[in-house]
N, C-alpha and C. Protein backbone atom coordinates (compact mmCIF):
# COMPACT_ATOMS: atom_id res chain seq x y z
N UNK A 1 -12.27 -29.80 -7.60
CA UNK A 1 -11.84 -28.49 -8.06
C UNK A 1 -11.54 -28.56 -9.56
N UNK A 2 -11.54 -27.52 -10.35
CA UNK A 2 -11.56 -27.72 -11.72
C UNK A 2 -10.05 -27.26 -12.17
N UNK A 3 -9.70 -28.02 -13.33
CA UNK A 3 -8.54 -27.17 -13.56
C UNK A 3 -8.22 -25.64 -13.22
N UNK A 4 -6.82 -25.48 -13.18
CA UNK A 4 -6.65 -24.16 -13.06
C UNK A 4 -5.14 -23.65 -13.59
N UNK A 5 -4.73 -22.64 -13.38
CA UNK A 5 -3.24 -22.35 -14.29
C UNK A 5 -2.70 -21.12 -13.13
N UNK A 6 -1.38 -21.55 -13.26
CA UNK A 6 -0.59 -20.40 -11.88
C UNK A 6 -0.09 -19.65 -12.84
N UNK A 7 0.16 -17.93 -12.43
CA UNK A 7 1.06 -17.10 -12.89
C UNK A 7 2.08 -16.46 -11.36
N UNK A 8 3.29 -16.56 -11.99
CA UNK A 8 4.25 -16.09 -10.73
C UNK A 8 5.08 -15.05 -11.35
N UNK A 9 5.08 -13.93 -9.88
CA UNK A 9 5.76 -13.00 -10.41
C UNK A 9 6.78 -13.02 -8.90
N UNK A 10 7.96 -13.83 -9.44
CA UNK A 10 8.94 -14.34 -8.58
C UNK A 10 10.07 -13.07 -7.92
N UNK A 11 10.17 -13.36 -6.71
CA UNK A 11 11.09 -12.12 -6.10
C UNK A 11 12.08 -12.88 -4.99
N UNK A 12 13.07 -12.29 -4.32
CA UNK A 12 13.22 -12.81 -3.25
C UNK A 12 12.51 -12.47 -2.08
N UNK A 13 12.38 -11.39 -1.95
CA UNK A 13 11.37 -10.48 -0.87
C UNK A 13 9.92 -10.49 -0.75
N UNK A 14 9.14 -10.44 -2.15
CA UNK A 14 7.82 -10.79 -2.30
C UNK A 14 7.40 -11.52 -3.35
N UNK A 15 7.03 -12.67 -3.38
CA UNK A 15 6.71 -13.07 -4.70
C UNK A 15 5.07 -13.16 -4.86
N UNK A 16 4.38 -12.88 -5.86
CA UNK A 16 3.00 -13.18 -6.27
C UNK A 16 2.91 -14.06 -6.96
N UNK A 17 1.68 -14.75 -6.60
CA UNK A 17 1.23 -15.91 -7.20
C UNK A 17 -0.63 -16.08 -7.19
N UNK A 18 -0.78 -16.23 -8.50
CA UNK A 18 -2.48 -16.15 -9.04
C UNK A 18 -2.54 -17.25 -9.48
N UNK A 19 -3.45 -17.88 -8.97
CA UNK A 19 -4.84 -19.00 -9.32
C UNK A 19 -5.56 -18.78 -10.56
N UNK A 20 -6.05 -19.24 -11.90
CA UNK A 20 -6.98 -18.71 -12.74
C UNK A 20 -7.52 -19.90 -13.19
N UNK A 21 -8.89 -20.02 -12.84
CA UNK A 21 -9.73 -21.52 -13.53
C UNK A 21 -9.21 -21.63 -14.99
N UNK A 22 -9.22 -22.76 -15.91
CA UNK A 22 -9.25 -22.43 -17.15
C UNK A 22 -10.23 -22.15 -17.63
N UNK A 23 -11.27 -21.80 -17.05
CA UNK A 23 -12.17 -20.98 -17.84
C UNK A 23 -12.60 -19.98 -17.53
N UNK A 24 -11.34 -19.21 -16.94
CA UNK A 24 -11.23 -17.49 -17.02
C UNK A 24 -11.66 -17.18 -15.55
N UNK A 25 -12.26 -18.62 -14.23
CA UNK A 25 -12.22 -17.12 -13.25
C UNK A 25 -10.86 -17.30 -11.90
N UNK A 26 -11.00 -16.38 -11.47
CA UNK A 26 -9.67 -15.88 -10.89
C UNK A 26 -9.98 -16.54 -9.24
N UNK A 27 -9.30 -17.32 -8.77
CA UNK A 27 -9.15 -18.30 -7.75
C UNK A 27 -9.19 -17.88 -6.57
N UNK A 28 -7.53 -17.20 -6.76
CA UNK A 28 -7.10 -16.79 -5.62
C UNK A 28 -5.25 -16.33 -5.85
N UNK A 29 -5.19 -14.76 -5.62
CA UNK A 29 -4.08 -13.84 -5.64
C UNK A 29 -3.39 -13.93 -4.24
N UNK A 30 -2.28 -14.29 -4.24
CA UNK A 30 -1.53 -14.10 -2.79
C UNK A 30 -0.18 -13.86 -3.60
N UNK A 31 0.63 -13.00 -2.38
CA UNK A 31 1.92 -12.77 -1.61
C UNK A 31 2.74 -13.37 -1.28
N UNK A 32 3.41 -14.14 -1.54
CA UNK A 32 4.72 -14.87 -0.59
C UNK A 32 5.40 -13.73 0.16
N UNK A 33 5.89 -13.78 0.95
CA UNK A 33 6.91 -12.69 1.84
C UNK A 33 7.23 -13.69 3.02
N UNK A 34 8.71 -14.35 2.68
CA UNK A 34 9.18 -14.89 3.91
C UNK A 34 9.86 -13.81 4.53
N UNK A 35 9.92 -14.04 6.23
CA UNK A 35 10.50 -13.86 6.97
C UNK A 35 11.97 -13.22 6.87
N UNK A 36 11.99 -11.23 7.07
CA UNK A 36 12.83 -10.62 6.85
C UNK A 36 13.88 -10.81 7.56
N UNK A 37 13.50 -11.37 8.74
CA UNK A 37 14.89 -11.88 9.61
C UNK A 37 15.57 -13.09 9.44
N UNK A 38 15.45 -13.88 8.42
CA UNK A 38 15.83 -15.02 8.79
C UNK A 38 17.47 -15.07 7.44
N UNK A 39 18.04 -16.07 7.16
CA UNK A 39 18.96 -15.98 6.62
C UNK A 39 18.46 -16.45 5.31
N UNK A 40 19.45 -16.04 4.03
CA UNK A 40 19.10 -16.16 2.70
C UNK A 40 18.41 -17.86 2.15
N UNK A 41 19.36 -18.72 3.06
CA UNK A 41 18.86 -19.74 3.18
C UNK A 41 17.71 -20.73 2.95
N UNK A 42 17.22 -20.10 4.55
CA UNK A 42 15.82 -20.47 5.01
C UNK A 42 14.64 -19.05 4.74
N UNK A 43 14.96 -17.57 3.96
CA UNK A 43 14.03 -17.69 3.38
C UNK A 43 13.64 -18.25 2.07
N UNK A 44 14.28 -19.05 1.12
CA UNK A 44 14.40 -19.52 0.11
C UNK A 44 13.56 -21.03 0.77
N UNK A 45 13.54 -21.62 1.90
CA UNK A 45 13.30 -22.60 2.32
C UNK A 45 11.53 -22.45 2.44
N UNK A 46 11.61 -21.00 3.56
CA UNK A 46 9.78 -20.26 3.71
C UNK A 46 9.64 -20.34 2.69
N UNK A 47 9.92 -19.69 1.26
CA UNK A 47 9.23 -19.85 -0.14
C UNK A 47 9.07 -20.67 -0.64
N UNK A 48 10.06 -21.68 -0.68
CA UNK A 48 9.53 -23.27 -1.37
C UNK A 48 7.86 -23.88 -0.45
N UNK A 49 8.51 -23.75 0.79
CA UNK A 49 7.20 -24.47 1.38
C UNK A 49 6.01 -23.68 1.05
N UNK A 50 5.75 -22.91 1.60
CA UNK A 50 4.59 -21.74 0.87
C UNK A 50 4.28 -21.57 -0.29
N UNK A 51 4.71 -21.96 -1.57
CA UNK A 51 4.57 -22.01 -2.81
C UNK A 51 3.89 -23.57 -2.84
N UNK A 52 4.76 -24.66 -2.39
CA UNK A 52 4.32 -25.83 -2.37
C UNK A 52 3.10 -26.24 -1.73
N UNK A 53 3.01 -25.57 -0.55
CA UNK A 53 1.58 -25.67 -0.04
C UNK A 53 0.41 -25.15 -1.50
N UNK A 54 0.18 -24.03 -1.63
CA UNK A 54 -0.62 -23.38 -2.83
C UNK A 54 -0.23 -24.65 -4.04
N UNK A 55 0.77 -24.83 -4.66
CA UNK A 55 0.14 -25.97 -5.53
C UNK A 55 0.07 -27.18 -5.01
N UNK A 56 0.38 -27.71 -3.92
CA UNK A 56 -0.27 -28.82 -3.86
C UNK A 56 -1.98 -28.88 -3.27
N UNK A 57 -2.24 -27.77 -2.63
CA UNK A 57 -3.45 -27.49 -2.91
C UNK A 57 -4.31 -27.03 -4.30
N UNK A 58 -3.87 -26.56 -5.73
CA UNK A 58 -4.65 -26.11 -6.80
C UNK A 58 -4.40 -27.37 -7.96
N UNK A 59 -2.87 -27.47 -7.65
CA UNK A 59 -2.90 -29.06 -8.98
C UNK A 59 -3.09 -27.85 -9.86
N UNK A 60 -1.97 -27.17 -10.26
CA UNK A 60 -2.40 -26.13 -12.03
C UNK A 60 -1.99 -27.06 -12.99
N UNK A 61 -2.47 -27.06 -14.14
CA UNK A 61 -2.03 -28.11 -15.18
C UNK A 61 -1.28 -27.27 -16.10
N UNK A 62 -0.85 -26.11 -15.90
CA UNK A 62 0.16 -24.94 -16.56
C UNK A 62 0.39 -23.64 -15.60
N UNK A 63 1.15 -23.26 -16.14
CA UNK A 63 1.98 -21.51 -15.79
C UNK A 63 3.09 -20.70 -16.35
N UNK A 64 3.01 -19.59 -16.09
CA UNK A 64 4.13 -18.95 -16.58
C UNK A 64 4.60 -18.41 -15.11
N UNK A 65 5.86 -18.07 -15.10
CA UNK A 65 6.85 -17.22 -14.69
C UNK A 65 7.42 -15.73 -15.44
N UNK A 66 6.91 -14.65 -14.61
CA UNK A 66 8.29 -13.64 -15.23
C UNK A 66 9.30 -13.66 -14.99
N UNK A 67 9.94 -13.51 -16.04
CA UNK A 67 11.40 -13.74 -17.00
C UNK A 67 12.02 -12.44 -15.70
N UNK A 68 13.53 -12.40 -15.64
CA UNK A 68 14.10 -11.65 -15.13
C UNK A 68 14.41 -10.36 -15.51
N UNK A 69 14.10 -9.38 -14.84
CA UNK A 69 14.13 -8.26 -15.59
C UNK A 69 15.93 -7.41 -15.03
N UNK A 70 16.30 -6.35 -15.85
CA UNK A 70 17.88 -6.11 -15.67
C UNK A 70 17.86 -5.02 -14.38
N UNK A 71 18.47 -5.27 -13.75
CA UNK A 71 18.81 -4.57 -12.37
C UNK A 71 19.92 -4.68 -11.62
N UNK A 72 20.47 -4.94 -10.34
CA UNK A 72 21.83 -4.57 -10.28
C UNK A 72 22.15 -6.23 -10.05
N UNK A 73 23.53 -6.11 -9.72
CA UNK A 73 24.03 -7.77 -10.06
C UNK A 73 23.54 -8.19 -8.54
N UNK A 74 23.23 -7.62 -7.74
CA UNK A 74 23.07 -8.33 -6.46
C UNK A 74 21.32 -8.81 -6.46
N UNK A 75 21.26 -7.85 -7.04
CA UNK A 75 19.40 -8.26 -7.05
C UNK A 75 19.25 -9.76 -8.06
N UNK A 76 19.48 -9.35 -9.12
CA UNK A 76 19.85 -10.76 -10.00
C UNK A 76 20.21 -11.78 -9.40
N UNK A 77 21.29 -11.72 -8.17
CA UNK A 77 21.54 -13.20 -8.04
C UNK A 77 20.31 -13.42 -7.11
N UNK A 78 19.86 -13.13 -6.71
CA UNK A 78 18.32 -13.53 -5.56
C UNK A 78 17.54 -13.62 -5.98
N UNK A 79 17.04 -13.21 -7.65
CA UNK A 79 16.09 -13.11 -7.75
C UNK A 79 16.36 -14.30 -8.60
N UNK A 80 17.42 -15.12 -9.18
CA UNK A 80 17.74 -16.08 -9.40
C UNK A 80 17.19 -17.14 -8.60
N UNK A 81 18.14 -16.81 -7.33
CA UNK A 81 17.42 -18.06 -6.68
C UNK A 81 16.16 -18.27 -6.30
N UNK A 82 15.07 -17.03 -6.00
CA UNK A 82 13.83 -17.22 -5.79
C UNK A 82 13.32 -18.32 -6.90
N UNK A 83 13.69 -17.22 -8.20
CA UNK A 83 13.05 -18.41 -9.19
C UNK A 83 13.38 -19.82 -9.03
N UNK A 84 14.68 -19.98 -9.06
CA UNK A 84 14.90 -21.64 -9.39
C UNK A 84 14.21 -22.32 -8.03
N UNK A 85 13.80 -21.68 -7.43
CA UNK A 85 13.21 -22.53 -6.34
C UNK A 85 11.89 -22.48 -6.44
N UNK A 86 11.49 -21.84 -7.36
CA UNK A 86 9.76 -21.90 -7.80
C UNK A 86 10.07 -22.72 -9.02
N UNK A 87 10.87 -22.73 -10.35
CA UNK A 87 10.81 -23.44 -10.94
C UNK A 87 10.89 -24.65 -10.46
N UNK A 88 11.56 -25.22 -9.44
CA UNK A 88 12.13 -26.57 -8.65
C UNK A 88 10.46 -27.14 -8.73
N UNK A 89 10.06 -26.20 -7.99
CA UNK A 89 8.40 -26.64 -7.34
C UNK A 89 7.69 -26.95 -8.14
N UNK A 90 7.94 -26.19 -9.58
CA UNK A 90 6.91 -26.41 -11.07
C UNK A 90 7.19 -28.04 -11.48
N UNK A 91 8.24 -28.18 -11.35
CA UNK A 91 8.84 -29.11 -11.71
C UNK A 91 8.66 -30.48 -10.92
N UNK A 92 8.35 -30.21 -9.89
CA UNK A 92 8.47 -31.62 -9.02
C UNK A 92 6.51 -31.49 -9.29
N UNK A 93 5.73 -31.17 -9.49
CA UNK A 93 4.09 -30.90 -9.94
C UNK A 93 4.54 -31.23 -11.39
N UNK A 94 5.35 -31.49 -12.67
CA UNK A 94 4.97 -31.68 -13.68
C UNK A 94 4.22 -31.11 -14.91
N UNK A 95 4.11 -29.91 -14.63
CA UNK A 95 3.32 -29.43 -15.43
C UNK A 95 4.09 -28.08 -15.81
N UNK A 96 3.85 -27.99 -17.29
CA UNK A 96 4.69 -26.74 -18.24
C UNK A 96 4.65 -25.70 -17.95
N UNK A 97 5.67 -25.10 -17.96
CA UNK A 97 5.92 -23.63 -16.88
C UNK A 97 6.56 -23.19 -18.10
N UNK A 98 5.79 -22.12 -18.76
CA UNK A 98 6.82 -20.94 -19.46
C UNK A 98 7.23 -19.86 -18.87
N UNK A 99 7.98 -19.33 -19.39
CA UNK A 99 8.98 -18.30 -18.92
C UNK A 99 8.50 -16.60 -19.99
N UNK A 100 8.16 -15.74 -19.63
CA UNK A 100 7.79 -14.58 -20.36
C UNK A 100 8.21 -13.22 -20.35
N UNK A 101 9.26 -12.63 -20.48
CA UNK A 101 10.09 -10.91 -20.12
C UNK A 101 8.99 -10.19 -19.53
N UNK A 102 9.29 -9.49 -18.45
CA UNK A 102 8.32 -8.97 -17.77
C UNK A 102 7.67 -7.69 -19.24
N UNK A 103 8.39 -6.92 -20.45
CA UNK A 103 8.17 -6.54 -21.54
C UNK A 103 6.86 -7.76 -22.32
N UNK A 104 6.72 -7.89 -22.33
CA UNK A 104 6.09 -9.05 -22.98
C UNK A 104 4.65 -9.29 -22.11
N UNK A 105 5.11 -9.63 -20.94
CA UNK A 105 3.59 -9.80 -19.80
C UNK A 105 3.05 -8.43 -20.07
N UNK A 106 3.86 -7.17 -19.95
CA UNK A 106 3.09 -5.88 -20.06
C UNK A 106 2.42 -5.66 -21.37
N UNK A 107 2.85 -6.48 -22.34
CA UNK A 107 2.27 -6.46 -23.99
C UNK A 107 1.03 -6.51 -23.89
N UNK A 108 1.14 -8.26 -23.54
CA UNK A 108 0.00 -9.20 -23.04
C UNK A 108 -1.14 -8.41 -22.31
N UNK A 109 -0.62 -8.11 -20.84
CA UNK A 109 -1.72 -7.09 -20.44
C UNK A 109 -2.48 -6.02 -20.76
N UNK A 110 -1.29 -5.21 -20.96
CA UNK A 110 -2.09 -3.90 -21.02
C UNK A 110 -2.00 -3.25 -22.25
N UNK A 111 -1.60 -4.21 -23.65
CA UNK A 111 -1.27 -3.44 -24.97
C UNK A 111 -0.09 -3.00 -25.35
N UNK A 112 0.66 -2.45 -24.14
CA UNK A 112 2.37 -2.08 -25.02
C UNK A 112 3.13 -2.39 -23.75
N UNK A 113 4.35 -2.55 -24.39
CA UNK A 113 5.56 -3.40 -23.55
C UNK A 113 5.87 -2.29 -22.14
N UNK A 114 6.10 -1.17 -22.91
CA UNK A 114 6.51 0.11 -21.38
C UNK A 114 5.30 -0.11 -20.40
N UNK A 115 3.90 -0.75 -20.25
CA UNK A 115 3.01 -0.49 -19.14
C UNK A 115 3.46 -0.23 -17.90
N UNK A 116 2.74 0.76 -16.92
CA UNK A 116 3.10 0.63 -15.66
C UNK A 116 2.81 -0.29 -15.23
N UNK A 117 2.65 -0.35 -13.98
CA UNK A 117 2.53 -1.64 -13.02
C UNK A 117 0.89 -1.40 -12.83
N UNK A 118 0.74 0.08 -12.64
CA UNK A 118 -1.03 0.47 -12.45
C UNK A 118 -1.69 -0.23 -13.71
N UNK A 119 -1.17 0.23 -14.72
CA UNK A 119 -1.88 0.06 -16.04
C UNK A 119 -2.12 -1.51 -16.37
N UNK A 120 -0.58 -2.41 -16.17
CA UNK A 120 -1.51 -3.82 -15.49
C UNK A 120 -2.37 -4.38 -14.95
N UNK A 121 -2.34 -3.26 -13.75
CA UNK A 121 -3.69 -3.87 -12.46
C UNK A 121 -4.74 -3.04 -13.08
N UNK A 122 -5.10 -2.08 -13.64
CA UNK A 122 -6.09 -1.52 -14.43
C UNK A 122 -7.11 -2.72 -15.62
N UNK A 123 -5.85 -3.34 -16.54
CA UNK A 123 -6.17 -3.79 -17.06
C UNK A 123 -6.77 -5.53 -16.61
N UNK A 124 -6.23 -5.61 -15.38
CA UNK A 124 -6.52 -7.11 -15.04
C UNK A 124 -7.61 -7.03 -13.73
N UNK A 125 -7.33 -6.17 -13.44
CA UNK A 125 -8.68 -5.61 -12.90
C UNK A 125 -10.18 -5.89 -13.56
N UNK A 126 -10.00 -5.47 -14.61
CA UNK A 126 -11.68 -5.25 -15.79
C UNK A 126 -11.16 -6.72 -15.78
N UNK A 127 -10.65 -7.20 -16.38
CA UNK A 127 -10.93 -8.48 -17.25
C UNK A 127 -10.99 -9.27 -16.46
N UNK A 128 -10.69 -9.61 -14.66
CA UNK A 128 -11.26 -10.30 -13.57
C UNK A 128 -12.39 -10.35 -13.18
N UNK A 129 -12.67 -8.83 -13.72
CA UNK A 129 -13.67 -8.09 -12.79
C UNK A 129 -13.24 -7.88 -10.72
N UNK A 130 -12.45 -7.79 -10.74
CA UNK A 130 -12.04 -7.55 -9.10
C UNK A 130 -10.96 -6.28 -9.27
N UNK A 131 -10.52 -5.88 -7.76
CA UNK A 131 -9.99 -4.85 -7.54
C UNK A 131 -8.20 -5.22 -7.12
N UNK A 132 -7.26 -5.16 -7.74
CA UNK A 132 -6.77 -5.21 -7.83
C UNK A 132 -4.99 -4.07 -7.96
N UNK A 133 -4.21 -4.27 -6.66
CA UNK A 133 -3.48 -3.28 -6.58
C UNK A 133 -2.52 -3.90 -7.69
N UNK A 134 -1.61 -2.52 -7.62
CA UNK A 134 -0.41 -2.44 -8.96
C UNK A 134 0.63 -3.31 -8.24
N UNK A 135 1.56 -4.06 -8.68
CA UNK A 135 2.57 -4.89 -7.90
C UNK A 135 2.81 -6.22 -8.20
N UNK A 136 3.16 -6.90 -7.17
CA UNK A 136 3.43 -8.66 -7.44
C UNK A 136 1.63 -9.45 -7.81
N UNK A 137 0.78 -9.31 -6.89
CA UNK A 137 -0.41 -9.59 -7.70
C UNK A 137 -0.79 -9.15 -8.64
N UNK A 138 -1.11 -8.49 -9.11
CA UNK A 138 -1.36 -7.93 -10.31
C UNK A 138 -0.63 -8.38 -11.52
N UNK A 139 0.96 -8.30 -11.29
CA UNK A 139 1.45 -9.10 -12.08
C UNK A 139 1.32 -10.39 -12.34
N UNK A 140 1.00 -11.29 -11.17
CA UNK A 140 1.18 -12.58 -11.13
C UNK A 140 -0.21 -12.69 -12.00
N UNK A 141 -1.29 -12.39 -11.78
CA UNK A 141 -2.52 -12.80 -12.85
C UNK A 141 -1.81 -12.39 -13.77
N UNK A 142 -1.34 -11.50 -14.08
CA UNK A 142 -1.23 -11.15 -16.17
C UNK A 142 -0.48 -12.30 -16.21
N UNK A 143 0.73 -12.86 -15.82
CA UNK A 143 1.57 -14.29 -15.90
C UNK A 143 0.25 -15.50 -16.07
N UNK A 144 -0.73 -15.25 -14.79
CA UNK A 144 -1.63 -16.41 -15.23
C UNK A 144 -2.39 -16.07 -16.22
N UNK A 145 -2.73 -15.15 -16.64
CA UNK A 145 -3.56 -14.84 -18.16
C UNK A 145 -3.11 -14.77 -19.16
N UNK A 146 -1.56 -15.00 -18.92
CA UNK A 146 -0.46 -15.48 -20.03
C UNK A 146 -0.88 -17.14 -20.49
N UNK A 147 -0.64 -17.84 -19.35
CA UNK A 147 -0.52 -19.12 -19.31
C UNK A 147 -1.67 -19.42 -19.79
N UNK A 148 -2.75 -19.09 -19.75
CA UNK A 148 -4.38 -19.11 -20.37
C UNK A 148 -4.45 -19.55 -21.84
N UNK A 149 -3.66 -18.07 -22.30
CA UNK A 149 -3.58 -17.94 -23.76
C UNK A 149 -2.43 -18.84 -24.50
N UNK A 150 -1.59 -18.95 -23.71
CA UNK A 150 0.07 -19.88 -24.08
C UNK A 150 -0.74 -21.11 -24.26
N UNK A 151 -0.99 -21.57 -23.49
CA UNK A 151 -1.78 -23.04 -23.23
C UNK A 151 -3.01 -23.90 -24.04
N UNK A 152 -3.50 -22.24 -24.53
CA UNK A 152 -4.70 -22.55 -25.80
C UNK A 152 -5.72 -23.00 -24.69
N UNK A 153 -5.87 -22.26 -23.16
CA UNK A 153 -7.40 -21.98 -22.29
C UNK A 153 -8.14 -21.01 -22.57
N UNK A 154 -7.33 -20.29 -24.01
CA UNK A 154 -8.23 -19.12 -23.96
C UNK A 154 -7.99 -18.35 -25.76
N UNK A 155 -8.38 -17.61 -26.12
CA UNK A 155 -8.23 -17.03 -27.29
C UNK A 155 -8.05 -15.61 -27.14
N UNK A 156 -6.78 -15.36 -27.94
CA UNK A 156 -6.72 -13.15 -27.84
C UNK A 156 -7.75 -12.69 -28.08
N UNK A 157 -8.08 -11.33 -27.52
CA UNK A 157 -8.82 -10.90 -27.42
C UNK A 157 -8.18 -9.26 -27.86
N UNK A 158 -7.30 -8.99 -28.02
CA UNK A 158 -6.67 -7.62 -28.30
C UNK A 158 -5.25 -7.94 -28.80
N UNK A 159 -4.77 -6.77 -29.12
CA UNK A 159 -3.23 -6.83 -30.29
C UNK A 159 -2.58 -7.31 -29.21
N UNK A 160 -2.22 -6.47 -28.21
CA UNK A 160 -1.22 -7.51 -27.63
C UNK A 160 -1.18 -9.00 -27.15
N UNK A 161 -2.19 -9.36 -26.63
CA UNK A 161 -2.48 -10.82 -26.48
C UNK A 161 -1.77 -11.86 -28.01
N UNK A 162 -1.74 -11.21 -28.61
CA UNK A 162 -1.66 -11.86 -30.07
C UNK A 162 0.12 -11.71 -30.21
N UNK A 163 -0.08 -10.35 -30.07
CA UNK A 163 1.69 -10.71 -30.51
C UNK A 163 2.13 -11.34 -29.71
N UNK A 164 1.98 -11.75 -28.33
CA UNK A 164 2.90 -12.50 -27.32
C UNK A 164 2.71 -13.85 -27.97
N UNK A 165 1.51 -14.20 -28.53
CA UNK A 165 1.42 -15.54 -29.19
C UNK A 165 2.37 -15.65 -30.19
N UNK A 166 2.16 -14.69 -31.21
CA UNK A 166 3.10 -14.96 -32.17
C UNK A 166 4.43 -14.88 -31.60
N UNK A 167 4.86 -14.10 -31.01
CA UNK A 167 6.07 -14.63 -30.44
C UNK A 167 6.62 -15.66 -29.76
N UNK A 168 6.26 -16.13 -29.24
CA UNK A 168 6.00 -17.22 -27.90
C UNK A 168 5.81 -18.47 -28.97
N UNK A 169 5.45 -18.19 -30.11
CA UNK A 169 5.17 -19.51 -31.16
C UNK A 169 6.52 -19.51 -31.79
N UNK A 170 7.18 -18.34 -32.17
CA UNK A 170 8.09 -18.05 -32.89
C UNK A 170 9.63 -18.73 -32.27
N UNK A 171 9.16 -17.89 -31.34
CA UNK A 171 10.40 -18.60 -30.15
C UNK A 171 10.96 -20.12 -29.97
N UNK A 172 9.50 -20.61 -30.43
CA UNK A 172 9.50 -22.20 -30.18
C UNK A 172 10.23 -22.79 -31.20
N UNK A 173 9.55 -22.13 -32.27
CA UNK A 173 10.87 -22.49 -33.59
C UNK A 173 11.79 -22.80 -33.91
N UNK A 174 12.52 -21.15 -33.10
CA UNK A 174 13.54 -21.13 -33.49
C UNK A 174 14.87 -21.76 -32.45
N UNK A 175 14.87 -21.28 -31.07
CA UNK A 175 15.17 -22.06 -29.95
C UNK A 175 14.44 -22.03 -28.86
N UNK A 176 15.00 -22.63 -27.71
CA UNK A 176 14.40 -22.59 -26.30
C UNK A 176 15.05 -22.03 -25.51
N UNK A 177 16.04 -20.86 -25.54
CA UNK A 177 16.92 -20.19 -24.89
C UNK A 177 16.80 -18.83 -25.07
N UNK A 178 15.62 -18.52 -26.23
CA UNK A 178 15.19 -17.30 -26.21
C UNK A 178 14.33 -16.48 -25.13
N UNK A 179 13.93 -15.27 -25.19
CA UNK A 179 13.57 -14.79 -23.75
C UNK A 179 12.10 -15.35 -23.73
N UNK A 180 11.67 -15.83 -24.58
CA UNK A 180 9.95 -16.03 -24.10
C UNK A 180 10.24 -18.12 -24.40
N UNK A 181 10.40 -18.56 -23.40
CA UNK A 181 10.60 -20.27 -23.29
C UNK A 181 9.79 -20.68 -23.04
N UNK A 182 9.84 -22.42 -23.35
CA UNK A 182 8.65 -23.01 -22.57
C UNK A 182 9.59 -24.00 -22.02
N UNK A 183 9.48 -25.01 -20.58
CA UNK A 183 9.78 -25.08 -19.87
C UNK A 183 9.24 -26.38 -19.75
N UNK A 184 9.43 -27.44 -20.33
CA UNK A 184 8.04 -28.78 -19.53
C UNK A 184 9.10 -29.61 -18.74
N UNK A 185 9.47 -29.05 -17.75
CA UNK A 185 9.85 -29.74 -16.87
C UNK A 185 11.15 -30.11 -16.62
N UNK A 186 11.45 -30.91 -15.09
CA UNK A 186 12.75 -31.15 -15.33
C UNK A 186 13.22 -32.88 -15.86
């Protein structure tokens, strides 16, 4: 199998996660959704394993994560832990996981930071060439077509692609606690 790069668009309830060769084609888009009945626990447990299955089947040699976006304090703390339990997973695989404001992935995608969620899957749609609904997939490729360009698998191709670079370069500069990070591991 040839290299490839994950984008995650981390939830407690649903998380997406995209496959993208490094040389632009698109793998394979899935869903996480553990088990609504079970306790906060063990679905945090369904998601590790199910995430871990998918990379220990793709081996990505990069990814990004979206950054947390502001919502109420209860959602935050879950959506906390979803992540740190996908970062856990990035981490025990070794390979650089940046972090990107969901503002920023919408740059990246679709040209300006306000995008809808359609206007994502619009835009990652064409540039897959596949059909693609608005949501956690959709997002999760723009995260992996982040990681493309972060990673230097790929070159901008439009203004926004570029400013996330320049930022994302900028960031590096100045600290690693800013909202667009890079992440190599634990």
């Amino acid at each position: 199998m040839s290299k490839c790069i994950v984008g995650i668009d981390a939830a407690y309830r649903r998380t997406g996660v995209a496959f993208i060769s490094i040389e632009g084609v698109l793998l394979q888009t899935t869903v996480i959704k553990p088990n609504i009945k079970l306790s906060g626990a063990e679905k945090l447990y369904q998601l590790r394993a199910a995430f871990d299955t998918l990379l220990e089947h793709y081996r990505p040699v990069a990814g990004v994560i979206e950054d947390y976006s502001l919502g109420s304090i209860h959602d935050i703390r879950r959506l906390a832990e979803a992540s740190g339990v996908i970062k856990a997973c990035c981490g025990g695989y070794k390979f650089p996981c940046a972090e990107l404001a969901p503002m920023q992935l919408k740059l990246l995608a679709a040209d300006h930071g306000h995008a809808t969620k359609e206007e994502v899957a619009i835009s990652m749609s064409k540039l897959y060439k596949t059909k693609l609904e608005a949501g956690d997939e959709a997002d999760a490729v723009a995260a992996a077509h982040a990681a493309r360009l972060l990673f230097k698998y790929a070159k901008p191709t439009k203004r926004g692609e570029a400013e996330v670079l320049v930022k994302f370069a900028q960031s590096k500069t100045r600290n690693k606690t800013s909202k667009v990070t890079l992440d190599q591991g634990f």
